[in-house]
PDB file of N, CA and C in Angstrom:
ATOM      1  N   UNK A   1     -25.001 -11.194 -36.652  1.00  0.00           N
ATOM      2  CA  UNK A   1     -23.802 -11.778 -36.083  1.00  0.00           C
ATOM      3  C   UNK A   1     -22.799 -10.706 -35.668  1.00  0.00           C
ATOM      4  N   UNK A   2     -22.672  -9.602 -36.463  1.00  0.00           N
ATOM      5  CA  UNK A   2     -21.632  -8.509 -36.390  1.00  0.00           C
ATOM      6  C   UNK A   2     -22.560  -7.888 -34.909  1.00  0.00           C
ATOM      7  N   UNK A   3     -23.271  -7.488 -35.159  1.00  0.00           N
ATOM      8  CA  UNK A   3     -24.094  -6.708 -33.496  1.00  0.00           C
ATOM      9  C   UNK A   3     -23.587  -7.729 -32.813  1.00  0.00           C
ATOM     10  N   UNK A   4     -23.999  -9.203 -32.736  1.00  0.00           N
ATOM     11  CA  UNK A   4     -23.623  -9.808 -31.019  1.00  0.00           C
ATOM     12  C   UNK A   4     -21.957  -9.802 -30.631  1.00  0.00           C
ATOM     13  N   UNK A   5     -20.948 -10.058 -31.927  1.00  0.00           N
ATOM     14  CA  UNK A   5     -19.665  -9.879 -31.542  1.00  0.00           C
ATOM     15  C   UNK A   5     -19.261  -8.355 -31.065  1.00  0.00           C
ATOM     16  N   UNK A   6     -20.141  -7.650 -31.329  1.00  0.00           N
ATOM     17  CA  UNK A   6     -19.739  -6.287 -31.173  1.00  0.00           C
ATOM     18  C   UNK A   6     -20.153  -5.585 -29.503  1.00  0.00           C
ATOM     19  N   UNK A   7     -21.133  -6.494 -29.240  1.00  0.00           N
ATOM     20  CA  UNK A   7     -21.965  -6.525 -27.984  1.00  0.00           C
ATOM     21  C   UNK A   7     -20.906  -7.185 -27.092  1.00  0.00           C
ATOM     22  N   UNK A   8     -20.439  -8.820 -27.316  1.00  0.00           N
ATOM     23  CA  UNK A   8     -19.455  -9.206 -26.737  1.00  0.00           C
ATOM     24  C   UNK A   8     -18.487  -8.396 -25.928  1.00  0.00           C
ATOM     25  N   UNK A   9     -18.005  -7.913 -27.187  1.00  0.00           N
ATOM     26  CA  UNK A   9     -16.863  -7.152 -27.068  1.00  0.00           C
ATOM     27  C   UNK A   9     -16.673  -6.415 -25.783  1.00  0.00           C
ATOM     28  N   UNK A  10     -17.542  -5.377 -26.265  1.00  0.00           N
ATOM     29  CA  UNK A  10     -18.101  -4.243 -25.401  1.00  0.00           C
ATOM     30  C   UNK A  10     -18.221  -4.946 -23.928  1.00  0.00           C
ATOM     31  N   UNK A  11     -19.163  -5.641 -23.544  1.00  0.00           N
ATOM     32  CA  UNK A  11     -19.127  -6.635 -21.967  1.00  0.00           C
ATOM     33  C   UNK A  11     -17.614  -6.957 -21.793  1.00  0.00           C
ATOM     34  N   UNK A  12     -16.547  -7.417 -22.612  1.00  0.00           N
ATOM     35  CA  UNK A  12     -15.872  -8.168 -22.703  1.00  0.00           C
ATOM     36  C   UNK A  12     -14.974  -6.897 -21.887  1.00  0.00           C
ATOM     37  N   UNK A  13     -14.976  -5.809 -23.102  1.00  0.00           N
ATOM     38  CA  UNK A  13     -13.534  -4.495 -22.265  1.00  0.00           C
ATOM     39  C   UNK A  13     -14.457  -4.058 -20.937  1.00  0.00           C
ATOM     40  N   UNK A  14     -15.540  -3.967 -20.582  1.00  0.00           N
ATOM     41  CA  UNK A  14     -16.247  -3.109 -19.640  1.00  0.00           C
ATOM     42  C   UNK A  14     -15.838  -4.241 -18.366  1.00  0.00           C
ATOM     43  N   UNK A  15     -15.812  -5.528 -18.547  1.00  0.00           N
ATOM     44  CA  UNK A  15     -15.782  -6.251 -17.294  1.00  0.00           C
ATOM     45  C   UNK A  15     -13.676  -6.122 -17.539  1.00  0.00           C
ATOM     46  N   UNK A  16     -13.222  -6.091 -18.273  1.00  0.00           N
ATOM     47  CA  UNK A  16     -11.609  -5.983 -17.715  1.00  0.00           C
ATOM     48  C   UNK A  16     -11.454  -4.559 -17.267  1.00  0.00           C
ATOM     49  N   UNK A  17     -11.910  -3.263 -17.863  1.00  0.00           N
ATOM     50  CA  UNK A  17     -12.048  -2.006 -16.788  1.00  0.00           C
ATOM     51  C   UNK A  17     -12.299  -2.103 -15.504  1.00  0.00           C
ATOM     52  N   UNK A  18     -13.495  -3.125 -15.416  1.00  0.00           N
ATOM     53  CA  UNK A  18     -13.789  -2.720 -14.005  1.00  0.00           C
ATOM     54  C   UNK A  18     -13.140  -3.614 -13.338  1.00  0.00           C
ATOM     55  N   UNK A  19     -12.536  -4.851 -13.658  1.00  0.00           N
ATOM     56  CA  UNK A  19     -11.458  -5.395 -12.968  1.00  0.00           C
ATOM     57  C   UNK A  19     -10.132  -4.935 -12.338  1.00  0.00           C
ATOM     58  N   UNK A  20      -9.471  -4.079 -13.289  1.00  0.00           N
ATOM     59  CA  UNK A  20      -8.473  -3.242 -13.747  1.00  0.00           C
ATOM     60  C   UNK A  20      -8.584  -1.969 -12.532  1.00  0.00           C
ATOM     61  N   UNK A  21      -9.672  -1.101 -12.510  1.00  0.00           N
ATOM     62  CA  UNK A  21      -9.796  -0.545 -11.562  1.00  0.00           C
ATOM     63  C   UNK A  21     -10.112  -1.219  -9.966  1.00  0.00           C
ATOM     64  N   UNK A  22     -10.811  -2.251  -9.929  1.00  0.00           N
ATOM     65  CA  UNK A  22     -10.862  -3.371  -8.549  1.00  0.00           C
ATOM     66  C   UNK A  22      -9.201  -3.627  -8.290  1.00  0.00           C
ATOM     67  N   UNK A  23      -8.749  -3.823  -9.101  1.00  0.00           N
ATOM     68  CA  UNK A  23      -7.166  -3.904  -8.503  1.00  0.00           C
ATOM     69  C   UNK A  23      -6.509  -2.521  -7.934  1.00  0.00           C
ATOM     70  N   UNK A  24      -6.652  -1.941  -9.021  1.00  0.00           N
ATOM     71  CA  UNK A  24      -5.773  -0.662  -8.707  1.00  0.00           C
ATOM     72  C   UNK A  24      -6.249  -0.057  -7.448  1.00  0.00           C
ATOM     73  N   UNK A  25      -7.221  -0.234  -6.764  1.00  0.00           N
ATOM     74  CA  UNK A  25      -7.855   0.214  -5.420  1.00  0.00           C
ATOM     75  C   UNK A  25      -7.440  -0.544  -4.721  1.00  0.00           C
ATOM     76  N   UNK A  26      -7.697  -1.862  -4.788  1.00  0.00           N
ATOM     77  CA  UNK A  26      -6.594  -2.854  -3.913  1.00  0.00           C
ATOM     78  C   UNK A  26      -5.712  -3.038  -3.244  1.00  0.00           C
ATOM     79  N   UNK A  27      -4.421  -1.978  -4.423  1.00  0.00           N
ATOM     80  CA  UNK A  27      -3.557  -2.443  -4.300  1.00  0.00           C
ATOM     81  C   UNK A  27      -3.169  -0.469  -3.787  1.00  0.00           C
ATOM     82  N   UNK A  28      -4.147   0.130  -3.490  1.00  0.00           N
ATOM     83  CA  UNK A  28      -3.728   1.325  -2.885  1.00  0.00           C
ATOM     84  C   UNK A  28      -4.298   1.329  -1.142  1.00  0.00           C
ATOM     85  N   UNK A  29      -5.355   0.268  -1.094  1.00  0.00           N
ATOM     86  CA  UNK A  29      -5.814  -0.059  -0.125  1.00  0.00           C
ATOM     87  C   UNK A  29      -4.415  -0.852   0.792  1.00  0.00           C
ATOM     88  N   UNK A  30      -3.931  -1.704   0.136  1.00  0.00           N
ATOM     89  CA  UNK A  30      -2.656  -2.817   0.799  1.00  0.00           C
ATOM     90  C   UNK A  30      -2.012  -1.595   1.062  1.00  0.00           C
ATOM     91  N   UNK A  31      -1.258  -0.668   0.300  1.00  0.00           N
ATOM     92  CA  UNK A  31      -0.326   0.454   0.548  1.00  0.00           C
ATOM     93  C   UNK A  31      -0.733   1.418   1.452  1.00  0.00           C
ATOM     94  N   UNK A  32      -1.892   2.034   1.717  1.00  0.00           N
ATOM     95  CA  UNK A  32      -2.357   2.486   2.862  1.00  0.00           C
ATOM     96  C   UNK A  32      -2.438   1.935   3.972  1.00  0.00           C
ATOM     97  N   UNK A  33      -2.386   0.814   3.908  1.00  0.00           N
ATOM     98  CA  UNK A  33      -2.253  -0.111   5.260  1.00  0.00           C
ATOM     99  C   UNK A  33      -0.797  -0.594   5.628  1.00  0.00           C
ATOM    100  N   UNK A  34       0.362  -0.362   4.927  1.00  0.00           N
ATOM    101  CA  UNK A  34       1.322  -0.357   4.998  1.00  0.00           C
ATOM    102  C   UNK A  34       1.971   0.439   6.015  1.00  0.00           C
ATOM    103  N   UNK A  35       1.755   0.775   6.852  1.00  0.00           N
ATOM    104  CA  UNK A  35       2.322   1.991   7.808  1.00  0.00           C
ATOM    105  C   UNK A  35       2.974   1.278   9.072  1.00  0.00           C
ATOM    106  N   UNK A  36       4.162   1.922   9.440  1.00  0.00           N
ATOM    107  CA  UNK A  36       5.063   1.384  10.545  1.00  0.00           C
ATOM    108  C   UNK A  36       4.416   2.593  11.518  1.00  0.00           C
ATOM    109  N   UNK A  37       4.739   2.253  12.818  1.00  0.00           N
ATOM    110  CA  UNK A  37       4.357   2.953  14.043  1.00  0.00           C
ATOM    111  C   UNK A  37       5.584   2.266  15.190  1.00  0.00           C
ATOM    112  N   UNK A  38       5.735   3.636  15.571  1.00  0.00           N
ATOM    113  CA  UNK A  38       7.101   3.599  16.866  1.00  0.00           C
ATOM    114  C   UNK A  38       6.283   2.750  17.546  1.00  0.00           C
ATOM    115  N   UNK A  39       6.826   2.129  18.536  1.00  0.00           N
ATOM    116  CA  UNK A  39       6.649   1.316  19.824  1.00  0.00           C
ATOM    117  C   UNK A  39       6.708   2.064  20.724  1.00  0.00           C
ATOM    118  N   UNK A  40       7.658   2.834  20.758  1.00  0.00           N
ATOM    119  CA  UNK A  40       7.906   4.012  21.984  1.00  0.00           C
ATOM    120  C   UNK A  40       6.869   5.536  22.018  1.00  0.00           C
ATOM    121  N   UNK A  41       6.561   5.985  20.858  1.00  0.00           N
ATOM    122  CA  UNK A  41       5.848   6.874  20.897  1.00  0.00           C
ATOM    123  C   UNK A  41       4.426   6.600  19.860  1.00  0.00           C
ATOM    124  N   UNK A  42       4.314   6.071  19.500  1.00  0.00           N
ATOM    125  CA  UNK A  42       3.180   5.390  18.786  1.00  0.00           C
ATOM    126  C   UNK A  42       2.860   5.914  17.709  1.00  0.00           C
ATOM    127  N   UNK A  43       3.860   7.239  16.996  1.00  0.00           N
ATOM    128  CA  UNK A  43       4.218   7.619  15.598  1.00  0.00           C
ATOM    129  C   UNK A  43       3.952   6.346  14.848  1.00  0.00           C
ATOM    130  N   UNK A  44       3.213   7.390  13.786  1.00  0.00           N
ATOM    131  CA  UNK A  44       3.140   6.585  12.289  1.00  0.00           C
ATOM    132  C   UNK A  44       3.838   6.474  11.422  1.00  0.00           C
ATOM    133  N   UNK A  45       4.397   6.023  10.868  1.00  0.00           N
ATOM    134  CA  UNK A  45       5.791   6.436   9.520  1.00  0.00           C
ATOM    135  C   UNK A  45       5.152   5.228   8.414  1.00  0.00           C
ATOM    136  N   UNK A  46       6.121   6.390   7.108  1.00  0.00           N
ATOM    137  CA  UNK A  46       5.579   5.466   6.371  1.00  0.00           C
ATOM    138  C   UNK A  46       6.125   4.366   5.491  1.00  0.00           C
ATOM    139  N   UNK A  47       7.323   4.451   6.147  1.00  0.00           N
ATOM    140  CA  UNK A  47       8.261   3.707   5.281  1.00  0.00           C
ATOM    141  C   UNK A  47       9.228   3.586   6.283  1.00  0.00           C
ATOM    142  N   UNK A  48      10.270   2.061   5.240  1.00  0.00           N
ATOM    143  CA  UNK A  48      10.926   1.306   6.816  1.00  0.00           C
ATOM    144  C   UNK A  48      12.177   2.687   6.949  1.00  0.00           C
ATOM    145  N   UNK A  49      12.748   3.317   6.266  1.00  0.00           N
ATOM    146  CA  UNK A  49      13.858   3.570   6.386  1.00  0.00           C
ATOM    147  C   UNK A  49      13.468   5.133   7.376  1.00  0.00           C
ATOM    148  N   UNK A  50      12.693   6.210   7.045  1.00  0.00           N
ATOM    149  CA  UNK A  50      11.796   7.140   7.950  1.00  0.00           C
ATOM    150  C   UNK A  50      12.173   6.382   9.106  1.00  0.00           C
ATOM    151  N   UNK A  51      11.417   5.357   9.682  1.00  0.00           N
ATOM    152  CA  UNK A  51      10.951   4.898  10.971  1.00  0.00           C
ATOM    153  C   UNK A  51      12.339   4.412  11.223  1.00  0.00           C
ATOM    154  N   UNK A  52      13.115   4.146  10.613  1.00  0.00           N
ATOM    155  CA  UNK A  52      14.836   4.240  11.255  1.00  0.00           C
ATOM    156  C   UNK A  52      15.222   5.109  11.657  1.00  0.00           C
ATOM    157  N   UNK A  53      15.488   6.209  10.520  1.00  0.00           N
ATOM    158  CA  UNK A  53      15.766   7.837  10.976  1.00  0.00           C
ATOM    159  C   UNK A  53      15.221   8.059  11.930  1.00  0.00           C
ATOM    160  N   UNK A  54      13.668   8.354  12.400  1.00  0.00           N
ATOM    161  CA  UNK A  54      12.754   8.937  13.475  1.00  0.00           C
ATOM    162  C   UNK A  54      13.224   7.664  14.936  1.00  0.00           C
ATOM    163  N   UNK A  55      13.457   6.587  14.714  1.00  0.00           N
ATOM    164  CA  UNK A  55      13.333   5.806  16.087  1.00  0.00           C
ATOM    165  C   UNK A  55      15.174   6.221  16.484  1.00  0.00           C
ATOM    166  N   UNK A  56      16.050   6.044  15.296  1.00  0.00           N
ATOM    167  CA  UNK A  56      17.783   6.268  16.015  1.00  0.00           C
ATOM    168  C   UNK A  56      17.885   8.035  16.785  1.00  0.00           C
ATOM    169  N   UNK A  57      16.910   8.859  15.871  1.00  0.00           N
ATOM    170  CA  UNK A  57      17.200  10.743  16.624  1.00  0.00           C
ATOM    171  C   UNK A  57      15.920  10.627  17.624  1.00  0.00           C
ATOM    172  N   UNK A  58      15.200   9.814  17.646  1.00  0.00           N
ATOM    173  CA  UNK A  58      14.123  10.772  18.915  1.00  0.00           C
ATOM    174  C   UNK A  58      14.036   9.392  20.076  1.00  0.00           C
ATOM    175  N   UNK A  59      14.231   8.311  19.577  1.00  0.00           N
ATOM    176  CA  UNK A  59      14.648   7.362  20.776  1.00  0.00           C
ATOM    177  C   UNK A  59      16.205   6.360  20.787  1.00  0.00           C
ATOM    178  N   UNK A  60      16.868   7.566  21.142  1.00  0.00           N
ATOM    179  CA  UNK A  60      18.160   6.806  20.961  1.00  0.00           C
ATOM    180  C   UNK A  60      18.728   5.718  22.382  1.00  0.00           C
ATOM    181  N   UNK A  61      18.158   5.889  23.242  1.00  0.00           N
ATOM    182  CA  UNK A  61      18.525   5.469  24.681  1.00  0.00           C
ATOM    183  C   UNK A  61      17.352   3.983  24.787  1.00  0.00           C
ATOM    184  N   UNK A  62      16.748   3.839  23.698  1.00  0.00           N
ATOM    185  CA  UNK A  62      15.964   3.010  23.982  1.00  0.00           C
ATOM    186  C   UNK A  62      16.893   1.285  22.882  1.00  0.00           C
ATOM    187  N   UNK A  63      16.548   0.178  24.031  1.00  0.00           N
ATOM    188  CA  UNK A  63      17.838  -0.873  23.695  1.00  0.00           C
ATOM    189  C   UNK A  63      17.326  -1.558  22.446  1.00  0.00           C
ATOM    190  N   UNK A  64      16.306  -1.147  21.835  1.00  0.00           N
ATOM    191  CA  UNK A  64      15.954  -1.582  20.259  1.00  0.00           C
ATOM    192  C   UNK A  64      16.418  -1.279  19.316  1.00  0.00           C
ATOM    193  N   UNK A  65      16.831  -0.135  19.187  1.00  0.00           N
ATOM    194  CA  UNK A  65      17.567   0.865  18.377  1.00  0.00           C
ATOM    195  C   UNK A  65      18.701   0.146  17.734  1.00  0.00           C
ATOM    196  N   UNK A  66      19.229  -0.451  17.893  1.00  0.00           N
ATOM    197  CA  UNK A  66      20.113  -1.235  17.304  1.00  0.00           C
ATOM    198  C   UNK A  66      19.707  -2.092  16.736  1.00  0.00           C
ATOM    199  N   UNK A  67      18.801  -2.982  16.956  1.00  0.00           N
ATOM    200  CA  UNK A  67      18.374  -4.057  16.442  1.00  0.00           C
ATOM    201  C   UNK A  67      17.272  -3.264  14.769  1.00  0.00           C
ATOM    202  N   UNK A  68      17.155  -2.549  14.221  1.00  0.00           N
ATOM    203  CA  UNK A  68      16.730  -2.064  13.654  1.00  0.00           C
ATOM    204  C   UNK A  68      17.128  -1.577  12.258  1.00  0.00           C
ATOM    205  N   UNK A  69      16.968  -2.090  10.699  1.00  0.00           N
ATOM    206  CA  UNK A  69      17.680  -1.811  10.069  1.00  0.00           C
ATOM    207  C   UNK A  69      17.898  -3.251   9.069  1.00  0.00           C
TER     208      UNK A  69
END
């Protein structure tokens, strides 16, 4: 009886590891796919506030620029 609970067990942490890691890839996969890209120059950025900075200094004449933020 002690071997099969002990066997359990063992399946039991090995399938929440590998769950545990299935997420954590997941959820680096969603974040890698997270990326903003100019409209005007087709720059990648990686975050909203970057792609503010980079679109108000390198396309300032363009009438979006305001709307942004």
């Amino acid at each position: 009886m002690r071997r099969d609970r002990e066997r359990l067990e063992d399946i039991f942490l090995s399938v929440k590891k590998k769950a545990d890691q299935k997420a954590a890839t997941n959820i680096y996969h969603i974040l890698a796919a997270l990326v903003y890209a100019c409209p005007a120059c087709r720059t990648q950025l990686p975050d909203p506030e970057t792609f503010k900075k980079h679109f108000e200094s390198k396309h300032p004449k363009t009438p979006t620029s305001s709307r942004i933020g």
